[in-house]
N, C-alpha and C. Protein backbone atom coordinates (compact mmCIF):
# COMPACT_ATOMS: atom_id res chain seq x y z
N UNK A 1 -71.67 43.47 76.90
CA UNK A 1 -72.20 42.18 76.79
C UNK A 1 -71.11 41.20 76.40
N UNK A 2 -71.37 40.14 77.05
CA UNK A 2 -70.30 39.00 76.59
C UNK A 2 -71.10 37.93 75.73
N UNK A 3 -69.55 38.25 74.63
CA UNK A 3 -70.42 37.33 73.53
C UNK A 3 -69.49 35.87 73.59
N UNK A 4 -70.25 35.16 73.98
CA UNK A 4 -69.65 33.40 73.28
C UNK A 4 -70.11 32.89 72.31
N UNK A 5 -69.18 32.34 71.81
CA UNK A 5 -68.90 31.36 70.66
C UNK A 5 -69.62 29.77 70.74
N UNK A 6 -70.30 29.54 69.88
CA UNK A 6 -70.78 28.25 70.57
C UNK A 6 -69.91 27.61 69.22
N UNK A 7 -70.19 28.17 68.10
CA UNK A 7 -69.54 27.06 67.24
C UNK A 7 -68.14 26.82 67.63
N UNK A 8 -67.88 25.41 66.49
CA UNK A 8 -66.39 24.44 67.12
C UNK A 8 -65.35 25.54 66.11
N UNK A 9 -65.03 26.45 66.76
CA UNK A 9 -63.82 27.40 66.39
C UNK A 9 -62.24 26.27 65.98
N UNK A 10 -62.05 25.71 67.03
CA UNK A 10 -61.19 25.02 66.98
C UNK A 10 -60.66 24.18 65.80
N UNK A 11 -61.77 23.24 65.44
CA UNK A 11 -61.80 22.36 64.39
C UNK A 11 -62.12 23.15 63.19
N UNK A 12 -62.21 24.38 63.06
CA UNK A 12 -62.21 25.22 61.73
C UNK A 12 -61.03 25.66 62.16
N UNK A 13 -60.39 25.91 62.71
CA UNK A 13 -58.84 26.87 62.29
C UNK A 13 -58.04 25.47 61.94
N UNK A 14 -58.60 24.45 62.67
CA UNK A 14 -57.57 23.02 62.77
C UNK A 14 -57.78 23.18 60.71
N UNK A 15 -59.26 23.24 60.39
CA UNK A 15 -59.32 22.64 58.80
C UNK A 15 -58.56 23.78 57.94
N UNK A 16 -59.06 24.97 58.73
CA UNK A 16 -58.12 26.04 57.62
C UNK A 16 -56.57 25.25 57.61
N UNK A 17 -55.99 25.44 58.80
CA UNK A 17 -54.84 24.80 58.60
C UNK A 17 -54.27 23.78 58.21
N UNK A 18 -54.72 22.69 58.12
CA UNK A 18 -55.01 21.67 56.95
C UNK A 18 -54.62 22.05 55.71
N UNK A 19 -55.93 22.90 55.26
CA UNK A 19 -55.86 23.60 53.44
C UNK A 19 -54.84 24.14 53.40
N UNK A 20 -54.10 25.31 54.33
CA UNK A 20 -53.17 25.88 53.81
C UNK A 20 -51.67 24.60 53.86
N UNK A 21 -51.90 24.07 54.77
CA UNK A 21 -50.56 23.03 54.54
C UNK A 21 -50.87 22.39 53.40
N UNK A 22 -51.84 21.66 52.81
CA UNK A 22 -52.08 20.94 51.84
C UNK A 22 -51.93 22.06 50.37
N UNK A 23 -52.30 22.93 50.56
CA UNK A 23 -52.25 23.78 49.45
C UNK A 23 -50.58 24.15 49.47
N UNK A 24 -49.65 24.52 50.48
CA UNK A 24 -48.26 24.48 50.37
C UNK A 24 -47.59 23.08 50.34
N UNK A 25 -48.24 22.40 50.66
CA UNK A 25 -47.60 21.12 50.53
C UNK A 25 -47.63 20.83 48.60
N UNK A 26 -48.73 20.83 48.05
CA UNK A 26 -49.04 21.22 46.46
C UNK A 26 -48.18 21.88 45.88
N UNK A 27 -48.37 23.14 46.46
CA UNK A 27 -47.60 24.49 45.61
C UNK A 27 -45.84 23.79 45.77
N UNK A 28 -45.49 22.98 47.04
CA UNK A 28 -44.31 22.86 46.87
C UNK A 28 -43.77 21.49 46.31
N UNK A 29 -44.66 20.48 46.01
CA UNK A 29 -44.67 19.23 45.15
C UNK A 29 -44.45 19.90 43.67
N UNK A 30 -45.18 20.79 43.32
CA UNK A 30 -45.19 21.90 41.88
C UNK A 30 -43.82 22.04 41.76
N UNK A 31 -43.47 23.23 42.63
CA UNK A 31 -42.31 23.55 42.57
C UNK A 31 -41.10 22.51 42.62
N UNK A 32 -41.12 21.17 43.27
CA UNK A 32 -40.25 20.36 43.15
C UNK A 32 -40.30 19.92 41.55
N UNK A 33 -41.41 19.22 41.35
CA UNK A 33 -41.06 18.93 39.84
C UNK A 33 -40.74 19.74 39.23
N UNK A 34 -41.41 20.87 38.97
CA UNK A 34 -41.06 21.47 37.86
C UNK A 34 -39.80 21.68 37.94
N UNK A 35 -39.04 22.23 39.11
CA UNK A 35 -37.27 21.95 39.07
C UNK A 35 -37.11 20.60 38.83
N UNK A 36 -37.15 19.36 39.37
CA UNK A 36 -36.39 17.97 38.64
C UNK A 36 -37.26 18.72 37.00
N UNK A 37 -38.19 18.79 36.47
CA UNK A 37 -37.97 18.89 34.76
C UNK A 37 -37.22 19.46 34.70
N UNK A 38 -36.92 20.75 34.78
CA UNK A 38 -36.52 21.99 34.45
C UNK A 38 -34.36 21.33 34.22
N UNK A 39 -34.44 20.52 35.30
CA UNK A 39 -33.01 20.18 35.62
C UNK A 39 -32.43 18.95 34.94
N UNK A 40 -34.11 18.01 34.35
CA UNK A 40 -33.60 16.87 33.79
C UNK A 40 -33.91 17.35 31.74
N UNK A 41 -34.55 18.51 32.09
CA UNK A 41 -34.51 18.97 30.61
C UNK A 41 -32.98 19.75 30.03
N UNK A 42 -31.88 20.59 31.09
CA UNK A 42 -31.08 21.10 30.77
C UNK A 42 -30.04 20.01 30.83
N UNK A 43 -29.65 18.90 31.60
CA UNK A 43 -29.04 17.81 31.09
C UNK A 43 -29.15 16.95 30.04
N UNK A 44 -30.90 17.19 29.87
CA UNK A 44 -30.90 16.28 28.42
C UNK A 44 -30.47 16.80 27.48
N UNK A 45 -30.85 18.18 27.58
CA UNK A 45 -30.07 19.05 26.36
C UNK A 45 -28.92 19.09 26.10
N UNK A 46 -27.89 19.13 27.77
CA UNK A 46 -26.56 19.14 27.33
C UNK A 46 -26.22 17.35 27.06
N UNK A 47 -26.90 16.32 27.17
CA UNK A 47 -26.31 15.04 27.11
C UNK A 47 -26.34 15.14 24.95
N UNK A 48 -27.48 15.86 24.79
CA UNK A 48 -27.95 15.47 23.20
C UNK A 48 -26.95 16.32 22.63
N UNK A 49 -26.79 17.39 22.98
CA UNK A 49 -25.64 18.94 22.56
C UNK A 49 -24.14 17.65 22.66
N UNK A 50 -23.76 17.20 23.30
CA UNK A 50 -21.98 16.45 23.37
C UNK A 50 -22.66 15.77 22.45
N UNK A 51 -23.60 15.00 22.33
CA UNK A 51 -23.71 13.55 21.54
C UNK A 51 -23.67 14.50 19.76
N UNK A 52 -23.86 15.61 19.98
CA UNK A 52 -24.24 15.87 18.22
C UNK A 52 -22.88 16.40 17.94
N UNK A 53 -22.26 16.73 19.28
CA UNK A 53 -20.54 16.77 19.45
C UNK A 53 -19.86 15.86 18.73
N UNK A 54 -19.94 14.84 19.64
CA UNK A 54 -19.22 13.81 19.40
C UNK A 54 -19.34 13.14 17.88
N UNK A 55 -20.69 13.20 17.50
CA UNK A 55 -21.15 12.54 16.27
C UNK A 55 -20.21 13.35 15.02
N UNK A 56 -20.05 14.61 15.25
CA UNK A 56 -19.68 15.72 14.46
C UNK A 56 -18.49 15.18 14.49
N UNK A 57 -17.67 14.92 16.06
CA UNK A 57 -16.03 14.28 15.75
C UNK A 57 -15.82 13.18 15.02
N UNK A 58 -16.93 12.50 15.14
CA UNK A 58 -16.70 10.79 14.54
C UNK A 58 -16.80 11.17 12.84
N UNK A 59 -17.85 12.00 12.31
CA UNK A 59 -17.33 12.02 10.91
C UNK A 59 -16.08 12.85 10.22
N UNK A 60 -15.75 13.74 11.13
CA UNK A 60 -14.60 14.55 10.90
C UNK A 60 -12.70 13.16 10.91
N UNK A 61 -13.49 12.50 12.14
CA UNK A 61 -12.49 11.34 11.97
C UNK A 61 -12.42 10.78 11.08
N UNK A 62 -13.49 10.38 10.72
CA UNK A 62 -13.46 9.63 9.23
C UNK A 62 -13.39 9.78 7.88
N UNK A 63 -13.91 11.16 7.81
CA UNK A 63 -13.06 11.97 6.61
C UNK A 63 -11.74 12.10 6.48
N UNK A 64 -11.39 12.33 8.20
CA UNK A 64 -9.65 12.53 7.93
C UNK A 64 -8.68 11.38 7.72
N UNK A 65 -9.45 9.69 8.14
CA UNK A 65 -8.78 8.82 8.22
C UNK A 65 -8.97 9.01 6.61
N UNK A 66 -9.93 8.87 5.61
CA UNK A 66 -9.40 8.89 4.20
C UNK A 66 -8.82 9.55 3.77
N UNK A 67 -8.87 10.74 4.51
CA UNK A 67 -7.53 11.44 3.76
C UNK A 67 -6.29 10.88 3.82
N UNK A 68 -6.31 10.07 5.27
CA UNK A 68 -4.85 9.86 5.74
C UNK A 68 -4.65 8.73 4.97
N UNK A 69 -5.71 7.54 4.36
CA UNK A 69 -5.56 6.85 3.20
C UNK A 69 -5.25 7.02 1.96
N UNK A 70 -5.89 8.26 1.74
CA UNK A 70 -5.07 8.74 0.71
C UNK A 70 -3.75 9.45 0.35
N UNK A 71 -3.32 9.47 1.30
CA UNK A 71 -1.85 10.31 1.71
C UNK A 71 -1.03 9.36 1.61
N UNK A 72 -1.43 7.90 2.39
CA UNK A 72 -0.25 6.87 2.51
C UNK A 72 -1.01 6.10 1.30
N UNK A 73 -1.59 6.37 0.18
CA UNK A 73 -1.53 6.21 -1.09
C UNK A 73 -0.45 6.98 -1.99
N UNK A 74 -0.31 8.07 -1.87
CA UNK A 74 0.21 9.02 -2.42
C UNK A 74 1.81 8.80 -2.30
N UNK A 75 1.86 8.28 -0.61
CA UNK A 75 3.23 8.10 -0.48
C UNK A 75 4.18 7.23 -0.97
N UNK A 76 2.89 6.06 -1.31
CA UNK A 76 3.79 4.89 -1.90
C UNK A 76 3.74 5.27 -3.47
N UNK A 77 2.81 5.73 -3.35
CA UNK A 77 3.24 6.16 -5.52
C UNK A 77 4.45 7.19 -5.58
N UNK A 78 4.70 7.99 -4.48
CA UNK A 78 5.34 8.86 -4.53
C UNK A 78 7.02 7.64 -4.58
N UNK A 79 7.03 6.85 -3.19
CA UNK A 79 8.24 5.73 -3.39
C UNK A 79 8.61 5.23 -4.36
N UNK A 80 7.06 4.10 -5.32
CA UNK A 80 7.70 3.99 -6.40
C UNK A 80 8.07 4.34 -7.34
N UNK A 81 8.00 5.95 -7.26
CA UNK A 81 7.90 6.61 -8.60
C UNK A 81 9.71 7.04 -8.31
N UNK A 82 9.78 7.49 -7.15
CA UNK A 82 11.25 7.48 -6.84
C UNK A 82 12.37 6.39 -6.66
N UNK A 83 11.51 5.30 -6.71
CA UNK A 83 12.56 4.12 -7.37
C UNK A 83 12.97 3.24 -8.63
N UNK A 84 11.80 4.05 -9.11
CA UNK A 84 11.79 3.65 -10.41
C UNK A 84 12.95 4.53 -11.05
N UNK A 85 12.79 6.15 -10.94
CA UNK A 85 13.53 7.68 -11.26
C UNK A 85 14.97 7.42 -10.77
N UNK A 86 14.95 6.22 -9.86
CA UNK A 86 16.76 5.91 -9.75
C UNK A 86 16.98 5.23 -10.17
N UNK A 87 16.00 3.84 -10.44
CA UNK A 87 16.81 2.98 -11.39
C UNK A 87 17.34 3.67 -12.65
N UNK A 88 16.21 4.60 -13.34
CA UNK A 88 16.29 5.23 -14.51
C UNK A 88 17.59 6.05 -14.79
N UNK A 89 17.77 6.55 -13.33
CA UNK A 89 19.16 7.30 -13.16
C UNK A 89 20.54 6.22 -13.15
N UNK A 90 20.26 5.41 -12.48
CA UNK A 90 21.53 4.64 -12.55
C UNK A 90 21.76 4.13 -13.87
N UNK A 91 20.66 3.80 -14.65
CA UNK A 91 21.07 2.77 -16.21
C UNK A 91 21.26 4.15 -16.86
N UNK A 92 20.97 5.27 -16.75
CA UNK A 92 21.65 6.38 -17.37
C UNK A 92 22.66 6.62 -17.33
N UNK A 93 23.55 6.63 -16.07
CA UNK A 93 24.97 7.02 -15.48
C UNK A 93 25.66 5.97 -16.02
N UNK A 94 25.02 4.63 -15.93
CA UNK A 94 25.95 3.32 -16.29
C UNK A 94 26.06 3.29 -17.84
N UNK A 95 24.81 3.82 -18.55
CA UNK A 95 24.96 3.35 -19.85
C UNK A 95 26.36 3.40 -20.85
N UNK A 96 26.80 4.58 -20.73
CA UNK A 96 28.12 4.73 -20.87
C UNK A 96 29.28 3.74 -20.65
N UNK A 97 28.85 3.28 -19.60
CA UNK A 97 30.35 2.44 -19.19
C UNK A 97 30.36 1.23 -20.09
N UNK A 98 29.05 0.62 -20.30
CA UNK A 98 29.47 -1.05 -21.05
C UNK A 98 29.93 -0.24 -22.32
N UNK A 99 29.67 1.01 -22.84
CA UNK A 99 30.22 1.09 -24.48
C UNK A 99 31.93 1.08 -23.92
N UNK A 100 32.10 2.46 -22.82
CA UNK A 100 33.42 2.05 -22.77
C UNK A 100 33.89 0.65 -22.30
N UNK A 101 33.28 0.32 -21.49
CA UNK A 101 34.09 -1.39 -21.61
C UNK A 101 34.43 -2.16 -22.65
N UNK A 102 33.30 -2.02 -23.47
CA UNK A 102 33.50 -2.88 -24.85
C UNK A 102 34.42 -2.69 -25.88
N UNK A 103 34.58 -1.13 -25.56
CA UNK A 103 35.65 -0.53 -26.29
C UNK A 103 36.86 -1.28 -25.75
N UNK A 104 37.18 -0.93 -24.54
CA UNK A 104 38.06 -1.23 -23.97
C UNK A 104 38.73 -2.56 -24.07
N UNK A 105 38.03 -3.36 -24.18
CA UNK A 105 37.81 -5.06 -24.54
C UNK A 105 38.58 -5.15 -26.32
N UNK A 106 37.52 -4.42 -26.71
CA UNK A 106 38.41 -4.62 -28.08
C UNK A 106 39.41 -4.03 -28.66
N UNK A 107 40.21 -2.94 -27.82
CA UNK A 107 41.19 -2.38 -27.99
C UNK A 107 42.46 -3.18 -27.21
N UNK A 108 42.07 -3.42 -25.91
CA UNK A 108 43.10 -4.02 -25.20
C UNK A 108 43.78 -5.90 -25.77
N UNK A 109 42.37 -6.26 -26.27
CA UNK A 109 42.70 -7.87 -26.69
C UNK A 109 43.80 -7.87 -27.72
N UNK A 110 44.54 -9.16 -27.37
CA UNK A 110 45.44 -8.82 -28.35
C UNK A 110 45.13 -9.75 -29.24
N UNK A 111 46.63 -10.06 -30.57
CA UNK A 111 45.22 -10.84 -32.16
C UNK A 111 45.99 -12.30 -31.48
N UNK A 112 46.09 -12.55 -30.97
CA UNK A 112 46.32 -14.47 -30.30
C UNK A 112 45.19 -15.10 -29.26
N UNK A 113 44.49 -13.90 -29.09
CA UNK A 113 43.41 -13.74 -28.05
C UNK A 113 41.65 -13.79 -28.53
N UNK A 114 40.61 -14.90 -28.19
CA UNK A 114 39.59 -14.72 -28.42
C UNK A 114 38.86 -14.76 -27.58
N UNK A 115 37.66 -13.69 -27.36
CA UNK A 115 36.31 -13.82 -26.21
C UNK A 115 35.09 -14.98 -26.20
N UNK A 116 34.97 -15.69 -25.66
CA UNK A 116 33.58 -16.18 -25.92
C UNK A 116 32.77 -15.77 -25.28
N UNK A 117 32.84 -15.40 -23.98
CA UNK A 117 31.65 -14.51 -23.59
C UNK A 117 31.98 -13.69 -22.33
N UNK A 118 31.48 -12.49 -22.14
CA UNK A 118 32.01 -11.56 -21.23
C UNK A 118 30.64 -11.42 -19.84
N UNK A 119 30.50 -11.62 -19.49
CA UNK A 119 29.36 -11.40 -18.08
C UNK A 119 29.57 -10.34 -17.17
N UNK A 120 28.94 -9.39 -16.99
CA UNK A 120 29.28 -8.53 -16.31
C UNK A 120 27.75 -8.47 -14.74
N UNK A 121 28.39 -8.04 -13.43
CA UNK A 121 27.45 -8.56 -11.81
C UNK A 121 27.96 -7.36 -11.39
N UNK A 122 27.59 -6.23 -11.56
CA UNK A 122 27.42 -5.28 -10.99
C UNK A 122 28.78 -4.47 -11.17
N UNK A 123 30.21 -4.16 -10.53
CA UNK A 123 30.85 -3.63 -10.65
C UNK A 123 32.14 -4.95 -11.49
N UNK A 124 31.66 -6.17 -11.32
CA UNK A 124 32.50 -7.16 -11.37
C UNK A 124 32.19 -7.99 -12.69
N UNK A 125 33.51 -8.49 -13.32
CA UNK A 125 33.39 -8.69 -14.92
C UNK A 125 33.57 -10.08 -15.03
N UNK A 126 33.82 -11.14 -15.69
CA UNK A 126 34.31 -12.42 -15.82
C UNK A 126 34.15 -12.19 -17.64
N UNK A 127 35.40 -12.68 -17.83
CA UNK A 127 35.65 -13.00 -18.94
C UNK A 127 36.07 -14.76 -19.22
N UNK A 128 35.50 -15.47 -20.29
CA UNK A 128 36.07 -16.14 -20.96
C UNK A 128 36.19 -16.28 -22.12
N UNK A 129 37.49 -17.39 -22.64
CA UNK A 129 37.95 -17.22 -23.78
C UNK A 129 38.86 -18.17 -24.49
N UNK A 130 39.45 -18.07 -25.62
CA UNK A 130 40.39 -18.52 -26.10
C UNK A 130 42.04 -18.05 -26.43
N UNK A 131 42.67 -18.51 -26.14
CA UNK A 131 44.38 -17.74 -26.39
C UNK A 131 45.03 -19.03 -27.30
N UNK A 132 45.63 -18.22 -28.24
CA UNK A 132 46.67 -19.66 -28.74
C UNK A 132 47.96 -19.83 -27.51
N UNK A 133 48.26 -19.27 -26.87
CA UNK A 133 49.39 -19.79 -25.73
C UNK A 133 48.97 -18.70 -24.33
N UNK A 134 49.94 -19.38 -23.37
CA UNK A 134 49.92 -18.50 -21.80
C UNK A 134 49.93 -17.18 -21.91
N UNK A 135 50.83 -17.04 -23.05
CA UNK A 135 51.78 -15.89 -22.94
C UNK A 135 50.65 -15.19 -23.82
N UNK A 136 49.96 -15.00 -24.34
CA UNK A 136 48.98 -14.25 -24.83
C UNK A 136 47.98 -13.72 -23.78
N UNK A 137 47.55 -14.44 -22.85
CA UNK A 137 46.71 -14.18 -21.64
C UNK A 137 47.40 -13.47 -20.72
N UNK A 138 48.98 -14.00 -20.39
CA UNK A 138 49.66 -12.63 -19.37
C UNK A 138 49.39 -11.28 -20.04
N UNK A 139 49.64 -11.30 -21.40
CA UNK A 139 49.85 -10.02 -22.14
C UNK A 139 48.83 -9.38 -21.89
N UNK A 140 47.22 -10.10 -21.94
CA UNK A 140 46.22 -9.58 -22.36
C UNK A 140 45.76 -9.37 -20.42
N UNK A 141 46.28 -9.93 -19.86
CA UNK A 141 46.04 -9.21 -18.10
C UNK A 141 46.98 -8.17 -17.70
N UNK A 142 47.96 -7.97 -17.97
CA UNK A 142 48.60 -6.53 -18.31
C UNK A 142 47.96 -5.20 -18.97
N UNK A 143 47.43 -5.79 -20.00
CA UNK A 143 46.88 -4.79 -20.60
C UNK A 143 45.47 -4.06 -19.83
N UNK A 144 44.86 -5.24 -19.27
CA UNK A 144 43.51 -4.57 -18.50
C UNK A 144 44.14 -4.11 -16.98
N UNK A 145 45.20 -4.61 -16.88
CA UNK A 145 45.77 -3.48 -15.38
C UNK A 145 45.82 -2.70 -15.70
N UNK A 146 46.54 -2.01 -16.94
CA UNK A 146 47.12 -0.43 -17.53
C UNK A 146 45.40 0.28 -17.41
N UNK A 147 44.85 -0.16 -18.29
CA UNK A 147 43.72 0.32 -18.57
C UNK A 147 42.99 1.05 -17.16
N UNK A 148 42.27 2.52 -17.68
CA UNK A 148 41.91 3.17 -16.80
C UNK A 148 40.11 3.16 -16.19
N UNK A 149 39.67 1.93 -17.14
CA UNK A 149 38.42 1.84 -17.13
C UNK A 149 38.48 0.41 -15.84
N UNK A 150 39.50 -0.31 -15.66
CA UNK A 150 39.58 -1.72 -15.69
C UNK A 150 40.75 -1.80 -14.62
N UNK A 151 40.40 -2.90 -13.46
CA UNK A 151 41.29 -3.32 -12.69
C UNK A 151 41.35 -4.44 -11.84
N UNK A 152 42.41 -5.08 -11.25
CA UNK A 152 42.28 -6.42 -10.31
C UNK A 152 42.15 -7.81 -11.78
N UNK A 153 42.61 -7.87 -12.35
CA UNK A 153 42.48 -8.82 -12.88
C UNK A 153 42.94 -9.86 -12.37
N UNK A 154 41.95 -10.81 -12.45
CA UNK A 154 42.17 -12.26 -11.86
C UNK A 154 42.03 -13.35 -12.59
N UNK A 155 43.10 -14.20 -12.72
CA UNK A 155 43.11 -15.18 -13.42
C UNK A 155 41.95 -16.62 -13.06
N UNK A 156 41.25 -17.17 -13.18
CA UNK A 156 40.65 -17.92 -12.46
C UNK A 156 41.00 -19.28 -12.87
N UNK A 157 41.21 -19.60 -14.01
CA UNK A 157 42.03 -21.02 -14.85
C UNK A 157 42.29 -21.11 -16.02
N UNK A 158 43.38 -22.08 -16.50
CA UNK A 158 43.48 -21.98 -18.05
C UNK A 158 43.72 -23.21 -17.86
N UNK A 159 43.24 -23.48 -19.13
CA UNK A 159 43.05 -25.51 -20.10
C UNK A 159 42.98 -25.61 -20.98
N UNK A 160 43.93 -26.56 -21.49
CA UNK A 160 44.45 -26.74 -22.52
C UNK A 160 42.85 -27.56 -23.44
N UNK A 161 42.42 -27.08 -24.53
CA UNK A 161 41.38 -27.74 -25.11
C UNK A 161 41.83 -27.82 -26.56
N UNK A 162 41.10 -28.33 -27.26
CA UNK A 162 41.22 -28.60 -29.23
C UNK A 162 39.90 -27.95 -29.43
N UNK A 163 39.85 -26.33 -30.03
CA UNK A 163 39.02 -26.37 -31.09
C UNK A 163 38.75 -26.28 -32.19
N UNK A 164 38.43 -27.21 -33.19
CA UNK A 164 38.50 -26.82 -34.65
C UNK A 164 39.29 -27.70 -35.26
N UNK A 165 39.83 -28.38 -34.29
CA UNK A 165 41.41 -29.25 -34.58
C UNK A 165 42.30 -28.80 -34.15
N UNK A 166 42.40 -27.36 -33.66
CA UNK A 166 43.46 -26.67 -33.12
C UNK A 166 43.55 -27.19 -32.07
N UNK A 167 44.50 -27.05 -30.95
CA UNK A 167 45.22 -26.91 -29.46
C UNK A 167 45.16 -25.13 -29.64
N UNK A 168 43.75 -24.92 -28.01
CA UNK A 168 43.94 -23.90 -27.66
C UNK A 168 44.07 -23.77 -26.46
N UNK A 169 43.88 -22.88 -25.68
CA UNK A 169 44.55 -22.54 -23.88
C UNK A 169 42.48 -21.63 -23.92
N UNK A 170 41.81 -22.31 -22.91
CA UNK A 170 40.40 -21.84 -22.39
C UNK A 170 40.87 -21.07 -21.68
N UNK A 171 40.79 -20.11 -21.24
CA UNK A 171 40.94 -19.09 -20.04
C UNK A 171 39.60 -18.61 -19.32
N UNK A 172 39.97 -18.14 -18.05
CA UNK A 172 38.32 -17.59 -17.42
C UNK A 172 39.20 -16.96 -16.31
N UNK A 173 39.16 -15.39 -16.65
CA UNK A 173 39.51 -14.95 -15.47
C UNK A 173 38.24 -13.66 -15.08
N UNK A 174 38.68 -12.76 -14.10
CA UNK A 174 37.67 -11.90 -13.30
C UNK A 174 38.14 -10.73 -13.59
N UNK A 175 37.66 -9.60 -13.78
CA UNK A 175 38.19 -8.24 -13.57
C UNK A 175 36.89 -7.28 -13.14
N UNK A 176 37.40 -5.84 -12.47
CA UNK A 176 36.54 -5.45 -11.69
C UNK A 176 36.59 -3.69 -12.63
N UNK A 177 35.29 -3.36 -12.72
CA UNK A 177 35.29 -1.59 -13.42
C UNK A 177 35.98 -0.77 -12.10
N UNK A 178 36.29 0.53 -12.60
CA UNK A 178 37.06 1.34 -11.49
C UNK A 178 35.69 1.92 -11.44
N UNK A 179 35.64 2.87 -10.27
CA UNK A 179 34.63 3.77 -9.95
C UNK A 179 34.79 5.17 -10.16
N UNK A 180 35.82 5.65 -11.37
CA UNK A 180 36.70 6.78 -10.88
C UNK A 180 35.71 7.87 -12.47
N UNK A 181 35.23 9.13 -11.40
CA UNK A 181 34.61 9.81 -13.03
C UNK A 181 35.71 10.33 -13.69
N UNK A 182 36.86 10.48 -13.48
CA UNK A 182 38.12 10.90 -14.19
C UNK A 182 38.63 10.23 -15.00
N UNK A 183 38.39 9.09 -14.82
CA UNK A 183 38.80 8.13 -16.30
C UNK A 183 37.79 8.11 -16.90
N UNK A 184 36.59 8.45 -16.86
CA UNK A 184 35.47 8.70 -17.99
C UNK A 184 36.19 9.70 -19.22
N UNK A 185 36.89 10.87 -18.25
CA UNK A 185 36.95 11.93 -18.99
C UNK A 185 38.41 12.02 -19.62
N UNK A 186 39.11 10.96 -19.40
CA UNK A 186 40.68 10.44 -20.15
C UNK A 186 39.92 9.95 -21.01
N UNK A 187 39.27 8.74 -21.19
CA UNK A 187 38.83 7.65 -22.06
C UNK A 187 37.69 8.61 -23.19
N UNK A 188 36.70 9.80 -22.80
CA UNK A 188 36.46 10.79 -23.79
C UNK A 188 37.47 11.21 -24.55
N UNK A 189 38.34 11.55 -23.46
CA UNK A 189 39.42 12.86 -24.67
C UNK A 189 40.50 11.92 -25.60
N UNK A 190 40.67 10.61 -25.24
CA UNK A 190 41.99 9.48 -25.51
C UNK A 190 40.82 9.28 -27.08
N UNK A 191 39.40 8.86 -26.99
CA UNK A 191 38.58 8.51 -28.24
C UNK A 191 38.35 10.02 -29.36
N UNK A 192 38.51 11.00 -28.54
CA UNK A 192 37.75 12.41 -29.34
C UNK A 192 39.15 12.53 -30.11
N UNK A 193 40.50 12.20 -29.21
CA UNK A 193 41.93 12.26 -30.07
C UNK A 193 41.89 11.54 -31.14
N UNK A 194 42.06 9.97 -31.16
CA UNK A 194 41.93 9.25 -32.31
C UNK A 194 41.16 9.21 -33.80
């Protein structure tokens, strides 16, 4: 027997096929998003992961910039403490010398010869004074050539003035300290003799 179909076969496979495209068309809209989430969730994670990075560098920077403030604190206390520790050193090394100068001053002057005031600028001396004549002041610039503390004496002027009623000769000349530690240690042993 032949069997026909009267129902519309056609337009039911047409609708099945429909559902199944629409149902894969679904299943694959699904599957699209859930990959864009899936893909915009592992970037967000890695965008938030650098940012807690970065945040982590920015306070590490800034701890270290105070340190580094405190370092170039340290450094300048450290400077002035080392310029202070040389001045301290130099008026140590020097202290010595004005006693010997002074010594030297009052050993070398001779008795026609008076100081009024001695100024001393670093390695360089100026003396002025009183002499009863010339010839007392050559004597007394001879004497600071010999001398081992003392050298370059320079005359700078002499004038005739009245003090007291007297006629005396003003003098103002220059003389310069030697730099030599060996006459420290003559001028020890020449005082430890006497």
């Amino acid at each position: 027997m032949i069997r026909i179909n009267l129902l519309p076969h056609r337009e039911l496979k047409r609708k099945a096929r429909q559902q199944q495209f629409a149902i894969f068309a679904g299943v694959i809209c699904a599957v699209g998003l859930i990959t864009i989430w899936s893909g915009y969730s592992v970037i967000a994670g890695k965008v938030e992961h650098q940012q807690q990075r970065n945040q982590y560098l920015k306070d590490q920077i800034a701890i270290l910039d105070k340190q580094i403030a405190e370092i170039r604190d340290i450094k300048s206390q450290t400077e002035e403490l080392l310029a202070r520790k040389g001045v301290v050193e130099t008026l140590q090394g020097n202290r010595s010398e004005v006693v010997y100068l002074l010594d030297q001053l009052v050993r070398l002057l001779p008795d026609g010869v008076y100081l009024k005031s001695v100024k001393q600028e670093a390695r360089s001396i100026n003396l002025t004074g009183y002499a009863q004549s010339n010839a007392w002041v050559s004597t007394l610039m001879r004497s600071l050539e010999a001398s081992p503390w003392l050298e370059s004496p320079a005359l700078i002027e002499i004038k005739a003035v009245t003090v007291n009623n007297v006629r005396q000769n003003e003098f103002n000349l220059n003389i310069r300290l030697t730099s030599g530690s060996s006459s420290n240690d003559e001028i020890i042993t020449a005082n430890s003799g006497t």
